[in-house]
PDB file of N, CA and C in Angstrom:
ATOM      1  N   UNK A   1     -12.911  12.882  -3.885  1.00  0.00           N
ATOM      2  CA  UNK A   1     -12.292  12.524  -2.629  1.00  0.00           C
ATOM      3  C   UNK A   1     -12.091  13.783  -1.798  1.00  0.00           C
ATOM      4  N   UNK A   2     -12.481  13.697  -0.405  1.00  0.00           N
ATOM      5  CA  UNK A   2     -12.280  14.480   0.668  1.00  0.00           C
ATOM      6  C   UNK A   2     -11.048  15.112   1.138  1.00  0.00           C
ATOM      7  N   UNK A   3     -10.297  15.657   0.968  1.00  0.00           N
ATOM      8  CA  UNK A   3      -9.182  16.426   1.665  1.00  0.00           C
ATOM      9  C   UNK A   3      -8.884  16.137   2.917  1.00  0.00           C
ATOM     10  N   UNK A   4      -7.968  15.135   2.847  1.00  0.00           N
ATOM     11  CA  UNK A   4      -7.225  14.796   4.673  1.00  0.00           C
ATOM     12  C   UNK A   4      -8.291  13.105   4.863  1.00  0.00           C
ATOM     13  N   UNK A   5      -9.708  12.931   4.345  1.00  0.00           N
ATOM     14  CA  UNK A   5     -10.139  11.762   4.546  1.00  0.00           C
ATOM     15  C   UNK A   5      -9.984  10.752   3.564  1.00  0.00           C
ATOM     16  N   UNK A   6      -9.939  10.018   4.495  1.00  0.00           N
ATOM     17  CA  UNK A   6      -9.786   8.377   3.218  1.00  0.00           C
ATOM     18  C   UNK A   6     -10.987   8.013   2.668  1.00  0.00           C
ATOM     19  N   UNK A   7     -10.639   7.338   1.257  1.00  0.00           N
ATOM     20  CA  UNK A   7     -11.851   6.846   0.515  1.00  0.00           C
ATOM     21  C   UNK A   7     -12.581   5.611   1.047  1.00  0.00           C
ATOM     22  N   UNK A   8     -13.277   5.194   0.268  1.00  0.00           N
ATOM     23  CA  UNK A   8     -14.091   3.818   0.406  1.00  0.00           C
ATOM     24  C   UNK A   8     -12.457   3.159   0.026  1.00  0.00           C
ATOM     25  N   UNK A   9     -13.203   1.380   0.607  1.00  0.00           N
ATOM     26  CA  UNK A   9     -12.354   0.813   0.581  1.00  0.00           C
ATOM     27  C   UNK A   9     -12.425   0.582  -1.164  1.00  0.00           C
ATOM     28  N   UNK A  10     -11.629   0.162  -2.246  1.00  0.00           N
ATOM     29  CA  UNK A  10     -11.635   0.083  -3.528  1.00  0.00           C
ATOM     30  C   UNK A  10     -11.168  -1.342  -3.689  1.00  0.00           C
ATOM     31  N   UNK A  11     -11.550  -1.855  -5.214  1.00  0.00           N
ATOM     32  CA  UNK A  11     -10.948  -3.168  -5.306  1.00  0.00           C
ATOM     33  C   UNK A  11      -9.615  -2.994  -5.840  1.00  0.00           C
ATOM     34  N   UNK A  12      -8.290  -3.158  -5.460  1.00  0.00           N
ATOM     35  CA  UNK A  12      -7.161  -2.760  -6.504  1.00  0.00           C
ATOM     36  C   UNK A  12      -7.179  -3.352  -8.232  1.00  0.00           C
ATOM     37  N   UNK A  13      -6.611  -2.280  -8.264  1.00  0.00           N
ATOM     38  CA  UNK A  13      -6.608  -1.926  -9.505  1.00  0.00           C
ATOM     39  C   UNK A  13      -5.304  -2.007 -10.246  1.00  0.00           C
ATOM     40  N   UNK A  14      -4.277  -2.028 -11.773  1.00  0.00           N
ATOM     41  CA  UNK A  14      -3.301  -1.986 -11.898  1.00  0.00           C
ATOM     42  C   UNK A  14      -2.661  -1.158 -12.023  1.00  0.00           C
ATOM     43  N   UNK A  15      -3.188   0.332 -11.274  1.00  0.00           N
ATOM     44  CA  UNK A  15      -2.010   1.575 -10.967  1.00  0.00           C
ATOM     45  C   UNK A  15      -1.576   1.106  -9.356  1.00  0.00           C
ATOM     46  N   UNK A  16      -2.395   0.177  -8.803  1.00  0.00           N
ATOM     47  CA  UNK A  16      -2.050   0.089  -7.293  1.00  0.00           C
ATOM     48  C   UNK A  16      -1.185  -0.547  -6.955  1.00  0.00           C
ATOM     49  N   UNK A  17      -1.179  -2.108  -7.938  1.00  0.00           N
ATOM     50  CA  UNK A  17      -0.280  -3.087  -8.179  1.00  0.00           C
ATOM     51  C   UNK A  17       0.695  -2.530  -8.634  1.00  0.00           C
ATOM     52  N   UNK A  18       1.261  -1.272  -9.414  1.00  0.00           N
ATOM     53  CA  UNK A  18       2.452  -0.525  -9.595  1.00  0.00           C
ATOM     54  C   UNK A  18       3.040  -0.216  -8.724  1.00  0.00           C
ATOM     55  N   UNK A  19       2.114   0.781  -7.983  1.00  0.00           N
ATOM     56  CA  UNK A  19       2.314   1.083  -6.443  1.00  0.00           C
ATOM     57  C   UNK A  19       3.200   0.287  -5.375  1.00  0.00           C
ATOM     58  N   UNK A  20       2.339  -0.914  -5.280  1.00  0.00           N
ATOM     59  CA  UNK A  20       3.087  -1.813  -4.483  1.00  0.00           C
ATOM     60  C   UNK A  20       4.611  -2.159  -4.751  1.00  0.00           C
ATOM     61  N   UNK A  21       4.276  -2.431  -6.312  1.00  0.00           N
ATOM     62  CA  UNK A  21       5.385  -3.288  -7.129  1.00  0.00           C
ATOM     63  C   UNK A  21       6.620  -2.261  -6.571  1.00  0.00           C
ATOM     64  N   UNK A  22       6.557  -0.915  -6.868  1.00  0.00           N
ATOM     65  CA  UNK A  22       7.725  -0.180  -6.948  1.00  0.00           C
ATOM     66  C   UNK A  22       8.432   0.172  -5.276  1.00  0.00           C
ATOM     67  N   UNK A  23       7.153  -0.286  -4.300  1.00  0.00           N
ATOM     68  CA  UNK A  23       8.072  -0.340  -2.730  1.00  0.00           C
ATOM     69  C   UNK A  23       8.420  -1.890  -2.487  1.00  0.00           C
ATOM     70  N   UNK A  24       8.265  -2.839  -3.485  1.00  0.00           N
ATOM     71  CA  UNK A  24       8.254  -4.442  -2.726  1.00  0.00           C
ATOM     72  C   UNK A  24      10.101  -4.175  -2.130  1.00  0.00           C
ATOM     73  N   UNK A  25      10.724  -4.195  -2.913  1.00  0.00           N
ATOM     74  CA  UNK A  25      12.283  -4.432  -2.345  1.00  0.00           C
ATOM     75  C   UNK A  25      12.192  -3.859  -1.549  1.00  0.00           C
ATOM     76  N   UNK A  26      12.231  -2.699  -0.982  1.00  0.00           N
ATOM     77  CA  UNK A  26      12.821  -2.054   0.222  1.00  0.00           C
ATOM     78  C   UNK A  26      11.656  -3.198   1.202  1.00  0.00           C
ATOM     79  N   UNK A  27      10.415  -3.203   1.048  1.00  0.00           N
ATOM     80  CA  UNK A  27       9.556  -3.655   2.258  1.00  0.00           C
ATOM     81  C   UNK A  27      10.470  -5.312   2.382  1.00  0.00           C
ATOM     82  N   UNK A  28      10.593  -5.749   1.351  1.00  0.00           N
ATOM     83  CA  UNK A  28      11.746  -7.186   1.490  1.00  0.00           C
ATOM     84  C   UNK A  28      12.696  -7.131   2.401  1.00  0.00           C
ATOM     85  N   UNK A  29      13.397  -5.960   1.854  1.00  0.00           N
ATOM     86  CA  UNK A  29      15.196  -5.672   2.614  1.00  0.00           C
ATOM     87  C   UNK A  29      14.523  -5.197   4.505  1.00  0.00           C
ATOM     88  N   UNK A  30      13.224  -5.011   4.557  1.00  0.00           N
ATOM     89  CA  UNK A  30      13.048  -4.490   5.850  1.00  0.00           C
ATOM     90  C   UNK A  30      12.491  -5.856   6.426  1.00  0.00           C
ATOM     91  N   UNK A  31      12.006  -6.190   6.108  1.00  0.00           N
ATOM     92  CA  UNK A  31      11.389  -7.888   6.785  1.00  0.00           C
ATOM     93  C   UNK A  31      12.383  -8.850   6.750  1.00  0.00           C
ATOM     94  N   UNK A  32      13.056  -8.797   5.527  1.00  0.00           N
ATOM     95  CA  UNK A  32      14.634  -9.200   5.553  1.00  0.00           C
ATOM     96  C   UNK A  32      13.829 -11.063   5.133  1.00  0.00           C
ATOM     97  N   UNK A  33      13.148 -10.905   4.084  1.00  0.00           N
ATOM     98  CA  UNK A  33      12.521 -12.169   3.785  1.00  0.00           C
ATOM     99  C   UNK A  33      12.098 -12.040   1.795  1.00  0.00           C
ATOM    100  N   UNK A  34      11.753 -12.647   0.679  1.00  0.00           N
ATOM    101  CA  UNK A  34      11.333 -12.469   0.071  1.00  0.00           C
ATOM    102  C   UNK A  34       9.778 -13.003  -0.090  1.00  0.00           C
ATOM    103  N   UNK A  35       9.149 -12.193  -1.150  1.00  0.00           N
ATOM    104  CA  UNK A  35       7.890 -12.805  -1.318  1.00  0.00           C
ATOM    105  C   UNK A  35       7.642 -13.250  -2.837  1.00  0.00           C
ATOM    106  N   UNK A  36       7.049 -14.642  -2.658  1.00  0.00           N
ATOM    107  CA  UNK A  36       7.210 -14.874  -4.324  1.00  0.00           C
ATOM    108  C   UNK A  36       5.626 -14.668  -4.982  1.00  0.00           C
ATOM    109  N   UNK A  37       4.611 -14.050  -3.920  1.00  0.00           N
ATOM    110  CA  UNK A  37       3.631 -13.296  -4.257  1.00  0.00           C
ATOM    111  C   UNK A  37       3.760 -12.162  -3.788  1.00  0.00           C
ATOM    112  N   UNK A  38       2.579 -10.999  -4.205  1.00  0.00           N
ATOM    113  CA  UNK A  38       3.185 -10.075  -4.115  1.00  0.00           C
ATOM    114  C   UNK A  38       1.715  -9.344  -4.644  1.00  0.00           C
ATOM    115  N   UNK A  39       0.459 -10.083  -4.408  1.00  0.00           N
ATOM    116  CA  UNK A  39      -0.553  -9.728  -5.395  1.00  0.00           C
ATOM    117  C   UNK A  39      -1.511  -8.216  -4.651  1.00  0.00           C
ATOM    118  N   UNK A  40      -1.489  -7.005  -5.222  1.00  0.00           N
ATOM    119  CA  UNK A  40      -2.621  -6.074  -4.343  1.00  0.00           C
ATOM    120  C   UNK A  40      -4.079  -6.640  -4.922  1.00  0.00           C
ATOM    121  N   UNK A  41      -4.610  -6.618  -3.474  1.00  0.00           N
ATOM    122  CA  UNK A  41      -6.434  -7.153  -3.098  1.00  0.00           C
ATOM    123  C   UNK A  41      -7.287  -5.739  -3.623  1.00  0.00           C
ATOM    124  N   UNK A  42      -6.553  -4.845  -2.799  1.00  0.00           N
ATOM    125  CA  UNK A  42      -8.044  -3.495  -2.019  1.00  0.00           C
ATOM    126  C   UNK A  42      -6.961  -2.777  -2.057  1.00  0.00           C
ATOM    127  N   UNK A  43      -7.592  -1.512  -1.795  1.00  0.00           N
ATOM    128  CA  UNK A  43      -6.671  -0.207  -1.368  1.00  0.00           C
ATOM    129  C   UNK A  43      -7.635   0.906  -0.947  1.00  0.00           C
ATOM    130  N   UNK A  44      -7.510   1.996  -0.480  1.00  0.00           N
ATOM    131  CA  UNK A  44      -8.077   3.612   0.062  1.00  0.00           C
ATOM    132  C   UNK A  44      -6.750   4.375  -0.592  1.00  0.00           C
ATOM    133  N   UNK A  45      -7.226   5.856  -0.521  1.00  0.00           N
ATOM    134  CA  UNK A  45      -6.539   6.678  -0.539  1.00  0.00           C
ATOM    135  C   UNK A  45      -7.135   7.799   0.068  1.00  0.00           C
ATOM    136  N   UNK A  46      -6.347   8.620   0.553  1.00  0.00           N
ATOM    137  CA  UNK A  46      -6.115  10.107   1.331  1.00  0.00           C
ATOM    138  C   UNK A  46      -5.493  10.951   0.618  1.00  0.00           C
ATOM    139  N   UNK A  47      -6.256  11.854   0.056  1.00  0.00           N
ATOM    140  CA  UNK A  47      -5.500  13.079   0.045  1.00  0.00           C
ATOM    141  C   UNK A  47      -4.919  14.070   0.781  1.00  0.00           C
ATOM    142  N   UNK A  48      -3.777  14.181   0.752  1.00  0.00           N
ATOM    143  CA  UNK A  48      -3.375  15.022   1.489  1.00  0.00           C
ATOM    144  C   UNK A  48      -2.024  16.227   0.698  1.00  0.00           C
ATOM    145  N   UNK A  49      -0.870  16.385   0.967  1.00  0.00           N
ATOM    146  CA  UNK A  49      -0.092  17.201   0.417  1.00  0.00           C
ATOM    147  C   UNK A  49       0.742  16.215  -0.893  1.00  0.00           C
ATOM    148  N   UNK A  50      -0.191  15.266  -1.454  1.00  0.00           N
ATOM    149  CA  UNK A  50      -0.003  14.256  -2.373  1.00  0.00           C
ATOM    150  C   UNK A  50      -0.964  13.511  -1.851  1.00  0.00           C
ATOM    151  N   UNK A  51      -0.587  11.838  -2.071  1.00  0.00           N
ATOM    152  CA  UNK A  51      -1.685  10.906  -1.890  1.00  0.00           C
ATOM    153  C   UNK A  51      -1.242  10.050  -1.312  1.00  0.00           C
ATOM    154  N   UNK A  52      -1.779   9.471  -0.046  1.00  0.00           N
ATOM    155  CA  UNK A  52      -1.525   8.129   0.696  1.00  0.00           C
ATOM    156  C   UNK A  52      -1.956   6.975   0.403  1.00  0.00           C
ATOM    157  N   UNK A  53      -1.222   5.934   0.129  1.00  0.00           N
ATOM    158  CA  UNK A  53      -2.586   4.819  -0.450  1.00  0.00           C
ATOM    159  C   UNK A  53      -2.298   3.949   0.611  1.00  0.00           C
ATOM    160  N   UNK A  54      -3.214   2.833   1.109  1.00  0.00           N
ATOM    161  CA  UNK A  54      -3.183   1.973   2.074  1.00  0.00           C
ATOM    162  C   UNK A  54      -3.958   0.840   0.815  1.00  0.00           C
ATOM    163  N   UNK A  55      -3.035  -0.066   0.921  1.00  0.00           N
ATOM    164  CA  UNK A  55      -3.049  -1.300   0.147  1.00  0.00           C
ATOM    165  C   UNK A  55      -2.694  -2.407   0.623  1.00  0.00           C
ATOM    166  N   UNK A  56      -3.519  -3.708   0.314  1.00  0.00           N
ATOM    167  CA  UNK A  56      -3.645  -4.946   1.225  1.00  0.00           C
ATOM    168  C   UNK A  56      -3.109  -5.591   0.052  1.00  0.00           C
ATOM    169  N   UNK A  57      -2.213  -6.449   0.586  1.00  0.00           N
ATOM    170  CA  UNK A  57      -1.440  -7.327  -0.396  1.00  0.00           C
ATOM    171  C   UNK A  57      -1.180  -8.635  -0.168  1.00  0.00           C
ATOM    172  N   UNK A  58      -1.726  -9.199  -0.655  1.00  0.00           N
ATOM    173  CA  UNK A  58      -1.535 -11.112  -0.498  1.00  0.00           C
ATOM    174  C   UNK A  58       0.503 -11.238  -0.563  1.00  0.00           C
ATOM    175  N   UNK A  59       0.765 -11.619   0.416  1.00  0.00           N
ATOM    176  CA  UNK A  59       2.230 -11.916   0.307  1.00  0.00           C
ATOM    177  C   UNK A  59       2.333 -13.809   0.236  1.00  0.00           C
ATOM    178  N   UNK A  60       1.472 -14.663   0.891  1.00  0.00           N
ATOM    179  CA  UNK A  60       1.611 -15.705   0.777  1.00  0.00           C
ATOM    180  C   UNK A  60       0.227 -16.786   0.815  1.00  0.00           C
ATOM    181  N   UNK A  61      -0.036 -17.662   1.361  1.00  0.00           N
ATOM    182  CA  UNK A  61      -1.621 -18.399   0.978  1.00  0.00           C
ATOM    183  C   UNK A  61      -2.566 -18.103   1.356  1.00  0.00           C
ATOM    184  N   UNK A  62      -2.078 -17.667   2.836  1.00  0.00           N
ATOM    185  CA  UNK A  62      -3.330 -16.811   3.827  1.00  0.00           C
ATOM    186  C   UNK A  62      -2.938 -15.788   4.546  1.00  0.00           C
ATOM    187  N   UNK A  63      -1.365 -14.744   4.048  1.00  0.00           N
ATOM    188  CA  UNK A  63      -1.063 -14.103   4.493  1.00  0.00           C
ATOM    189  C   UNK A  63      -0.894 -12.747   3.857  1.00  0.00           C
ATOM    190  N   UNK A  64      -1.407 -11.633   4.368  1.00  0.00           N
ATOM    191  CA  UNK A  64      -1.317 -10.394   4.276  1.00  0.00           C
ATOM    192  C   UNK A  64      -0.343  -9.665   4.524  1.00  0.00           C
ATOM    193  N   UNK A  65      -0.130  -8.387   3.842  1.00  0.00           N
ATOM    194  CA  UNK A  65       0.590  -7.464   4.773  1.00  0.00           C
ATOM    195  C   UNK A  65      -0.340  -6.133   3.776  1.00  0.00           C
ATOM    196  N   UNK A  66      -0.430  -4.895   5.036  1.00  0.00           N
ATOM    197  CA  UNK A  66      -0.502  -4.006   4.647  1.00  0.00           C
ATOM    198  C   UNK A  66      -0.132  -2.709   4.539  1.00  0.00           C
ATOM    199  N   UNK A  67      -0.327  -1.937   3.344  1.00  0.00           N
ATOM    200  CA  UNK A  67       1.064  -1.210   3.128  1.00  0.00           C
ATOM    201  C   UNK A  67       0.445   0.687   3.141  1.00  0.00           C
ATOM    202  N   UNK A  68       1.554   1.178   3.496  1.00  0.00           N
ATOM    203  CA  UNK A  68       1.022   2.815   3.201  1.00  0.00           C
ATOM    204  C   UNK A  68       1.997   3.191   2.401  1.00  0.00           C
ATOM    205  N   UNK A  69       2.003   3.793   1.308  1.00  0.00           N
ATOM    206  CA  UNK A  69       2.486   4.333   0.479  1.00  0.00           C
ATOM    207  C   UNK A  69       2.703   5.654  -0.254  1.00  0.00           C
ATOM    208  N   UNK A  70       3.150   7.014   0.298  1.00  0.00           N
ATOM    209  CA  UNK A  70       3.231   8.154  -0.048  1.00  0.00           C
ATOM    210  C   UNK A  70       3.559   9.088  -1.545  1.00  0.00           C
ATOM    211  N   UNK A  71       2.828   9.064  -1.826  1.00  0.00           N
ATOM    212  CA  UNK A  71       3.338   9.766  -3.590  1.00  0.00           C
ATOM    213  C   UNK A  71       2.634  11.121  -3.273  1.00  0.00           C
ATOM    214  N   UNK A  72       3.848  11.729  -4.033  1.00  0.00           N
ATOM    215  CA  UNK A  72       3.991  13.139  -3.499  1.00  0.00           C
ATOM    216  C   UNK A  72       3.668  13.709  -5.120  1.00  0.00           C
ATOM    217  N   UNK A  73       3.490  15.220  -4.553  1.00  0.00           N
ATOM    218  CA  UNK A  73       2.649  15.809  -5.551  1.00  0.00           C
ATOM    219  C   UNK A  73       3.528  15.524  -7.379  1.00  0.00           C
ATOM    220  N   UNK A  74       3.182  15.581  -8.207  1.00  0.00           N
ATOM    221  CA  UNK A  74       3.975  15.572  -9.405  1.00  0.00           C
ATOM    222  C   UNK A  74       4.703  16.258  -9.567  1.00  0.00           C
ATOM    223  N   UNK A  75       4.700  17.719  -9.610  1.00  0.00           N
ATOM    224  CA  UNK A  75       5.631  19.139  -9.973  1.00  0.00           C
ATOM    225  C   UNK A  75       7.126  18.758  -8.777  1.00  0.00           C
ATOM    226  N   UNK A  76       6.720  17.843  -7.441  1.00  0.00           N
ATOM    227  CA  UNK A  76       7.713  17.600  -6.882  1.00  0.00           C
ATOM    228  C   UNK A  76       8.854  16.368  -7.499  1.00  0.00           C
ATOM    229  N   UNK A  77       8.506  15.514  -8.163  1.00  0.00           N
ATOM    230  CA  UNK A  77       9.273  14.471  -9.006  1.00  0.00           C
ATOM    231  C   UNK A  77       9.726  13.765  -7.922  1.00  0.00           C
ATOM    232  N   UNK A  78       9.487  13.346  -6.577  1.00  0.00           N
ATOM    233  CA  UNK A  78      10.065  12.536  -5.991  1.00  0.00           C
ATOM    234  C   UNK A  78       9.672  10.477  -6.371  1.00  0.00           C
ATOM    235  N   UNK A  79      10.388  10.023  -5.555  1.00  0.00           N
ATOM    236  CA  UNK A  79      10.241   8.461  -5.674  1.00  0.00           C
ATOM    237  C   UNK A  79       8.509   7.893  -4.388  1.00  0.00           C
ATOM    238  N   UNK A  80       7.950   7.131  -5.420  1.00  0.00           N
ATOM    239  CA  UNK A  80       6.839   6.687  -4.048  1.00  0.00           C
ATOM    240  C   UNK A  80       7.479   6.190  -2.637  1.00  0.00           C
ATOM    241  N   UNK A  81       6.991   6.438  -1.476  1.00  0.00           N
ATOM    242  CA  UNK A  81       7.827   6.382  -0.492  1.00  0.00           C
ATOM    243  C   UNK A  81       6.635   5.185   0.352  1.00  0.00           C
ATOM    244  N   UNK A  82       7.557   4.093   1.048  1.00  0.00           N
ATOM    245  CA  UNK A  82       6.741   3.183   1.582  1.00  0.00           C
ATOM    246  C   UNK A  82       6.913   3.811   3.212  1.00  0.00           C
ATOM    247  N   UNK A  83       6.076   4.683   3.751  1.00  0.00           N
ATOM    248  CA  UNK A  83       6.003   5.059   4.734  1.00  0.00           C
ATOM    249  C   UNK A  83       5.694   4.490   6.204  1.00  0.00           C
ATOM    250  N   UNK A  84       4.963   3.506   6.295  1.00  0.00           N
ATOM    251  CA  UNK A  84       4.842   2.254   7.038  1.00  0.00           C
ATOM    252  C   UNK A  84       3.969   0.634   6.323  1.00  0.00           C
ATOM    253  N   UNK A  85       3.982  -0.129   7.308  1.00  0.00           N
ATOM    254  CA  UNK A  85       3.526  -1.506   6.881  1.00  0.00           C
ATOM    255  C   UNK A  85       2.750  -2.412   8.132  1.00  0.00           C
ATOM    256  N   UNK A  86       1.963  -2.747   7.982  1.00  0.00           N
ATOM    257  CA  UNK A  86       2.206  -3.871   9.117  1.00  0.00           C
ATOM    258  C   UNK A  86       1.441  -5.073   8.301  1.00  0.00           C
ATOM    259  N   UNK A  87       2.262  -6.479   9.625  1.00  0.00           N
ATOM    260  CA  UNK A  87       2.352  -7.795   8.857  1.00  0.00           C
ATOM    261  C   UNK A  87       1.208  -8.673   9.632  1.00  0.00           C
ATOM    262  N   UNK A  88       1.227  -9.855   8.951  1.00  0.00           N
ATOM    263  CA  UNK A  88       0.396 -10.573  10.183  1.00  0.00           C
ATOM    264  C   UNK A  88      -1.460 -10.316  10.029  1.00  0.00           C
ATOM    265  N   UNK A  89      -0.960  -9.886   8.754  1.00  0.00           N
ATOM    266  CA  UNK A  89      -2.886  -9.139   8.843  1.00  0.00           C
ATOM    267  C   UNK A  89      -3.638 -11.000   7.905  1.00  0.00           C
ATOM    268  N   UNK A  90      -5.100 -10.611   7.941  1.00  0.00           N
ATOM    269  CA  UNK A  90      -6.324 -11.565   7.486  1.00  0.00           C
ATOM    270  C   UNK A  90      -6.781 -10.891   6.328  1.00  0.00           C
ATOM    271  N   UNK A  91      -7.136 -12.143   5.574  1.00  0.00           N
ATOM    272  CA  UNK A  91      -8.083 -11.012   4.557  1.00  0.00           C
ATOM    273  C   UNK A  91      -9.328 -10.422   5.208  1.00  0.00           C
ATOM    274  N   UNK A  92      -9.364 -10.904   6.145  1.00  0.00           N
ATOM    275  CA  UNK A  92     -10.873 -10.081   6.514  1.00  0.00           C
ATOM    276  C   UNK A  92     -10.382  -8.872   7.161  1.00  0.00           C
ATOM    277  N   UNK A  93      -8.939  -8.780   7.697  1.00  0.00           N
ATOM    278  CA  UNK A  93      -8.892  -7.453   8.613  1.00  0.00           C
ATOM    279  C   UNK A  93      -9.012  -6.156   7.391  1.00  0.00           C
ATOM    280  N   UNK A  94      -9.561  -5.461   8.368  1.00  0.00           N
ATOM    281  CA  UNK A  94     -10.157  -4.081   7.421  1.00  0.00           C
ATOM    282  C   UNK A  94      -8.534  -2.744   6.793  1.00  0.00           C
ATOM    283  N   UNK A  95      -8.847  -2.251   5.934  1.00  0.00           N
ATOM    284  CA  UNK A  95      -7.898  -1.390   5.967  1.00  0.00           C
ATOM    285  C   UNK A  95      -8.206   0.064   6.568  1.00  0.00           C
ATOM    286  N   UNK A  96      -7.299   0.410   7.536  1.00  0.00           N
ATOM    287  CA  UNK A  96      -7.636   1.676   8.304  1.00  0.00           C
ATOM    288  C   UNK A  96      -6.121   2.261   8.497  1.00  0.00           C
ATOM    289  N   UNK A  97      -6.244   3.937   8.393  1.00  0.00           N
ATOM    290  CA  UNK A  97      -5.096   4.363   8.886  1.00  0.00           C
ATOM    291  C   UNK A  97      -4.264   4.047   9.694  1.00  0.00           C
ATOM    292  N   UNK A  98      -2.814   3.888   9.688  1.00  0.00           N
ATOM    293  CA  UNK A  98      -2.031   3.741  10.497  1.00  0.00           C
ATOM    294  C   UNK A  98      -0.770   4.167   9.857  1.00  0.00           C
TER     295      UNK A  98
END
């Protein structure tokens, strides 16, 4: 992987579904709704001063949301940080920075 560029899009995988799993509450407490799915599709990642992941997540039958997710380098020990989201997405919409 490229430094500062994002990967191919990937099929998720179950380090991604961790990923997700460990920002779902806060992204809940911010939509201020629960989801009783919760499944990751796809994801990219960016390297950068850690790793960005952008992950598409089935929240309901035909509904998306997609997520950015910041994990910071290891030697730093911080918590994955859900850095933005947006809702309202398709499975066909593509995943791209934001």
């Amino acid at each position: 992987m490229m430094c500062g560029g994002a990967s191919a899009t990937k099929p998720a995988t179950a380090e991604t579904q961790r990923i997700a799993d460990a920002v779902k509450t806060e992204l809940e407490e911010k939509e201020n709704r629960k989801f009783p799915i919760f499944k990751t599709i796809e994801f990219k990642s960016q390297l950068v001063a850690g790793v960005n992941y952008f992950i598409k997540v089935l929240v309901g039958e035909e509904e998306f949301i997609h997520l950015r997710v910041f994990q910071s380098l290891p030697h730093e020990n911080k918590p994955l940080e859900l850095s933005s989201y947006q809702t309202n997405k398709a499975k066909t919409d593509e995943l791209a920075y934001f």
